[in-house]
N, C-alpha and C. Protein backbone atom coordinates (compact mmCIF):
# COMPACT_ATOMS: atom_id res chain seq x y z
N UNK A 1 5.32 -58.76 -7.04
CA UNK A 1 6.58 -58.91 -6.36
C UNK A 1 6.52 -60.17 -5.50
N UNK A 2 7.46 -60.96 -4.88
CA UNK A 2 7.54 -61.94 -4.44
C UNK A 2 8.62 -62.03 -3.83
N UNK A 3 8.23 -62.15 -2.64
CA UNK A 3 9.39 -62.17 -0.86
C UNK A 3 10.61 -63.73 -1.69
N UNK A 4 11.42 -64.13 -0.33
CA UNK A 4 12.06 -64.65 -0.37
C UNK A 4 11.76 -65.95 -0.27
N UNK A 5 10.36 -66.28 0.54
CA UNK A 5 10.00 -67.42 0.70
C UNK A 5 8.81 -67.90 -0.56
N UNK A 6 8.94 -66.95 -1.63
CA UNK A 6 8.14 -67.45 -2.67
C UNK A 6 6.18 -66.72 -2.29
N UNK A 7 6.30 -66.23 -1.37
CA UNK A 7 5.09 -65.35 -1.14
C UNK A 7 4.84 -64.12 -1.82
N UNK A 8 3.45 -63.84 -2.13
CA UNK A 8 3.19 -62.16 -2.91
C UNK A 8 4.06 -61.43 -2.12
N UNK A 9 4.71 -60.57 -2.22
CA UNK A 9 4.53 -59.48 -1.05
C UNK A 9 4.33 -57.89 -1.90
N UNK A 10 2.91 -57.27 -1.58
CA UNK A 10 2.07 -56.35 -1.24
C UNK A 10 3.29 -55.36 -1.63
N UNK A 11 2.74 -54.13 -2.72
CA UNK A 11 2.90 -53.32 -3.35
C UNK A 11 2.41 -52.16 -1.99
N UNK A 12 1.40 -52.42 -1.57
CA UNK A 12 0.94 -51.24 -0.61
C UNK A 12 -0.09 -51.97 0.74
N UNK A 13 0.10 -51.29 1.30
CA UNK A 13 -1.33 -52.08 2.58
C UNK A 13 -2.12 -51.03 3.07
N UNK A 14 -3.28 -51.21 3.29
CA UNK A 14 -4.02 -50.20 3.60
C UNK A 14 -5.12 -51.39 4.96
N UNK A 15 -5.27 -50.27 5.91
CA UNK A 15 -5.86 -51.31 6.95
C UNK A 15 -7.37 -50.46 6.72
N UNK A 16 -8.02 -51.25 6.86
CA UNK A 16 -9.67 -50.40 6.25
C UNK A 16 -10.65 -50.67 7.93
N UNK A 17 -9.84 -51.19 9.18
CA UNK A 17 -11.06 -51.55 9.96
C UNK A 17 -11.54 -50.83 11.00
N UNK A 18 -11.14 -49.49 10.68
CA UNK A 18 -11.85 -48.31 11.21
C UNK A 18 -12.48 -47.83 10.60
N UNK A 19 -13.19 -47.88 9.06
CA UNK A 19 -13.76 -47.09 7.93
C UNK A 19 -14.97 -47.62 8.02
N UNK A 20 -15.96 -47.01 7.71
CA UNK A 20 -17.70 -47.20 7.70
C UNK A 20 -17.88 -47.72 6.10
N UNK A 21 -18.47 -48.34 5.61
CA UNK A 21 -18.87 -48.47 4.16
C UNK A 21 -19.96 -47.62 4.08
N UNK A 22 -19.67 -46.99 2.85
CA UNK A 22 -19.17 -47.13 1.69
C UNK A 22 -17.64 -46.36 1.40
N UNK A 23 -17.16 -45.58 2.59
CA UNK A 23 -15.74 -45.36 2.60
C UNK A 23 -14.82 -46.28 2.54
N UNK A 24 -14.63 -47.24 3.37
CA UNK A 24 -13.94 -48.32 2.86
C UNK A 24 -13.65 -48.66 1.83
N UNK A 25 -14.57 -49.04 0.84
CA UNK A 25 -14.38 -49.36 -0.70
C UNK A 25 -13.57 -48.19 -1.47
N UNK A 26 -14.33 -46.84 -0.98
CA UNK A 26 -13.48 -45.84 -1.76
C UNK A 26 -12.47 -45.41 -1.60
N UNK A 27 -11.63 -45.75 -0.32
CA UNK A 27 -10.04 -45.57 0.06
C UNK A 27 -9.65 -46.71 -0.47
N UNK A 28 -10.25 -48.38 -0.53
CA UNK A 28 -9.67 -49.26 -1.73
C UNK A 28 -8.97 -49.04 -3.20
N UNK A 29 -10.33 -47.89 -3.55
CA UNK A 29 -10.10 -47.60 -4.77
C UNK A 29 -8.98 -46.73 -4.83
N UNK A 30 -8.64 -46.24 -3.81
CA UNK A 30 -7.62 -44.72 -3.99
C UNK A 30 -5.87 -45.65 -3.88
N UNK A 31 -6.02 -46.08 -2.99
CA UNK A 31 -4.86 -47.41 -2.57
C UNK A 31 -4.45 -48.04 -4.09
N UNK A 32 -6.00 -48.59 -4.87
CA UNK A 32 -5.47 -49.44 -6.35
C UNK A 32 -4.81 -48.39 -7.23
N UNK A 33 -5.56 -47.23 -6.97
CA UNK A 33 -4.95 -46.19 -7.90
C UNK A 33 -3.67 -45.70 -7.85
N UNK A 34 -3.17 -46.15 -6.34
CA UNK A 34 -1.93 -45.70 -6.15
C UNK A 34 -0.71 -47.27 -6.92
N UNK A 35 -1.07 -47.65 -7.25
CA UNK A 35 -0.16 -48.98 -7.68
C UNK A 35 -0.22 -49.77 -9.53
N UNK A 36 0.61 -50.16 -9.93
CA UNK A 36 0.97 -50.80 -11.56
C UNK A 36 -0.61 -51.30 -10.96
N UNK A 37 -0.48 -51.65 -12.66
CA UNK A 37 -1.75 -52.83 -12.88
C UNK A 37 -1.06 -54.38 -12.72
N UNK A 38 -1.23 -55.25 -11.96
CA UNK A 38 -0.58 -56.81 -11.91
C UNK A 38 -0.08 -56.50 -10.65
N UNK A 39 0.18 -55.16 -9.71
CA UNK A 39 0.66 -55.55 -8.25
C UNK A 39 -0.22 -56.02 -7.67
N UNK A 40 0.05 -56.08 -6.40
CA UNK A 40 -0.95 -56.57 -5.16
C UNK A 40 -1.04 -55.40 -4.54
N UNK A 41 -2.25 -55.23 -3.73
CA UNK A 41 -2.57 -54.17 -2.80
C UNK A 41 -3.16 -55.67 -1.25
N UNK A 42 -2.34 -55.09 -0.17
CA UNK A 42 -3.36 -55.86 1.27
C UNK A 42 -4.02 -54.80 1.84
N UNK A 43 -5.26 -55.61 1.67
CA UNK A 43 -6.54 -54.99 2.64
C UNK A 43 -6.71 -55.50 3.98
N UNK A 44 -6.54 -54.75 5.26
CA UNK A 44 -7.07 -55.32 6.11
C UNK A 44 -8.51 -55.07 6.53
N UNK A 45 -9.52 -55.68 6.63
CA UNK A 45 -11.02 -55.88 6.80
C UNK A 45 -11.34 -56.31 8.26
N UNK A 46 -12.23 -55.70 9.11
CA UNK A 46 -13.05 -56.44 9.87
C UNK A 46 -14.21 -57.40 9.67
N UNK A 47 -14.77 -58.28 10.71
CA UNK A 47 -15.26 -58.93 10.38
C UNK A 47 -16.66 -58.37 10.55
N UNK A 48 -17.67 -59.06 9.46
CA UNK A 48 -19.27 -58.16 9.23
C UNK A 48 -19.49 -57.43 8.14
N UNK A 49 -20.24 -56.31 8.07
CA UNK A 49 -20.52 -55.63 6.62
C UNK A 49 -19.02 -55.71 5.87
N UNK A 50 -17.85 -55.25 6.35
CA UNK A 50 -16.74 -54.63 5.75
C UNK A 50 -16.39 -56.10 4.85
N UNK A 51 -16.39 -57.25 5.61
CA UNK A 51 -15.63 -58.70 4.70
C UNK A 51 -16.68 -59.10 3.98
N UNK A 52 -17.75 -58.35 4.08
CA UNK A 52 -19.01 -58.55 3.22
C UNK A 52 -18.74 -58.00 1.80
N UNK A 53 -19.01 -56.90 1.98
CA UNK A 53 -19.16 -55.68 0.60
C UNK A 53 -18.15 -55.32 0.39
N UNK A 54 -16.88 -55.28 1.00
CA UNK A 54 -15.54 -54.90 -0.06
C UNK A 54 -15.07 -56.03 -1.03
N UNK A 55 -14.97 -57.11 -0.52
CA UNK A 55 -14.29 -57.96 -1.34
C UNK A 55 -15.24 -58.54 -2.73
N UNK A 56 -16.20 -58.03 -2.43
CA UNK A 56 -17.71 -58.31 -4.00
C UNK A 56 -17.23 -56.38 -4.56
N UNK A 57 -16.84 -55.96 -3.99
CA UNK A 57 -16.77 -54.82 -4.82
C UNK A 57 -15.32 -54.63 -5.56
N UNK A 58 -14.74 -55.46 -5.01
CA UNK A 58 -13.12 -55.71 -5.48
C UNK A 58 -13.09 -56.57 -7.05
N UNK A 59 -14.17 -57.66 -6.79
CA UNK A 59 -14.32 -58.76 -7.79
C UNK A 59 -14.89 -57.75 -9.01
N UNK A 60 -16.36 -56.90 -8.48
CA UNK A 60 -16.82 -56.81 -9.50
C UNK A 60 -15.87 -55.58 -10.44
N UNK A 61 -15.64 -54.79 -9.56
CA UNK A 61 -14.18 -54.07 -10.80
C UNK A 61 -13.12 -54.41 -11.41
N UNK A 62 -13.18 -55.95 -11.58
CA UNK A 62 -12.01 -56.53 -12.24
C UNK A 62 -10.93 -57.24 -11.53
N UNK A 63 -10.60 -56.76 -9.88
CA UNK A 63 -9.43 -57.41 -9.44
C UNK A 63 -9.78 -58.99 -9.18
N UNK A 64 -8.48 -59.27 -8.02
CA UNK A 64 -9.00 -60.89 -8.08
C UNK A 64 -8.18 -60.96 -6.88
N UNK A 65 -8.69 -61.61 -5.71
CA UNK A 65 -8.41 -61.63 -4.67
C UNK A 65 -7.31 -63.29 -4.29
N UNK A 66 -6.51 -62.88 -4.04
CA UNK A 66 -5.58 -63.93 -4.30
C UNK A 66 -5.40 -64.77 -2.77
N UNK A 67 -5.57 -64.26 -1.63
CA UNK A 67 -5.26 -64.65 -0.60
C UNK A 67 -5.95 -64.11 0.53
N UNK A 68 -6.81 -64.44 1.53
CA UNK A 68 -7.39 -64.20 2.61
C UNK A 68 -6.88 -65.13 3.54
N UNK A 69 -6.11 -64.06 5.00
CA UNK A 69 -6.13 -64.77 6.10
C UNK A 69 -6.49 -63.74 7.15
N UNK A 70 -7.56 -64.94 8.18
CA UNK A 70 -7.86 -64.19 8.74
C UNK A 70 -6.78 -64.39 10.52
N UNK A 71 -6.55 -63.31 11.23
CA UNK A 71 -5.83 -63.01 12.31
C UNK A 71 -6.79 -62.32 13.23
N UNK A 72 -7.29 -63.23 14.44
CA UNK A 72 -8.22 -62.63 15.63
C UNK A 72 -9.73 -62.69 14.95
N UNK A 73 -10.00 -61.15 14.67
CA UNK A 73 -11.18 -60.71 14.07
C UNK A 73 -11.30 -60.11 12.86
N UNK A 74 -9.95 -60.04 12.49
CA UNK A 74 -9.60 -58.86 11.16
C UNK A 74 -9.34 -60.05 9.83
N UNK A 75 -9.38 -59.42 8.80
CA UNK A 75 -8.59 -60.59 7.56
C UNK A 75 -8.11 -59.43 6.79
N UNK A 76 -6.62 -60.26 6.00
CA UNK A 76 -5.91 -59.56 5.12
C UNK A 76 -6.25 -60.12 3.98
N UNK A 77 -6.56 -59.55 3.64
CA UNK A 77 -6.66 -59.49 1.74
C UNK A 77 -5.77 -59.07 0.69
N UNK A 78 -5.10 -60.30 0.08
CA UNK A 78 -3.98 -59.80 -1.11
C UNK A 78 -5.03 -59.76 -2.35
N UNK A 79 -4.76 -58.33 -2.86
CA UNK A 79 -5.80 -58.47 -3.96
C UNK A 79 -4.94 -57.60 -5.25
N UNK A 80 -4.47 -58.35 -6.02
CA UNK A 80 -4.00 -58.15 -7.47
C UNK A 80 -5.15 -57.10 -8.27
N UNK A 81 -4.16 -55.86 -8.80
CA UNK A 81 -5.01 -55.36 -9.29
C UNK A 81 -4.96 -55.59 -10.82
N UNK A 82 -5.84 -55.30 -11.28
CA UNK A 82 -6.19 -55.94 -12.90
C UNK A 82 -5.51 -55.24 -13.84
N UNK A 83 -5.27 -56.05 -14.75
CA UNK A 83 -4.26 -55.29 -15.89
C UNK A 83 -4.56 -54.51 -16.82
């Protein structure tokens, strides 16, 4: 989907920076499951283990992370899920 100004805009958002890993990843997974294959899902991540090991666990199941910005200490992650 795509806003007005020509930006993704996010099928679903899920903020992950209260979650411990390896939970994190697995409410990722529940979030992708909730959406088409080709939407976007935003992750919000803290910074440390979480912007570590989610976004290598995102890659290695196929998605593809389209956009990281980070705000303060946190980053959003637009991450397209695979078709």
């Amino acid at each position: 989907m795509t806003g007005a100004e020509g930006k993704t805009k996010p099928a679903r958002c899920a903020d992950l920076t209260d979650e411990i890993c390896p939970m994190g990843f697995i409410k990722v997974k529940h979030h992708l499951d909730q959406i088409a294959p080709g939407e976007v899902l935003e992750i919000i991540l803290s910074e440390g283990e979480q912007m570590s090991d989610v976004p290598r666990s995102i890659k290695a199941d196929g998605h593809r992370i389209e956009n990281v910005r980070k705000e303060g200490d946190r980053y959003h992650l637009l991450v397209r899920k695979r078709l």
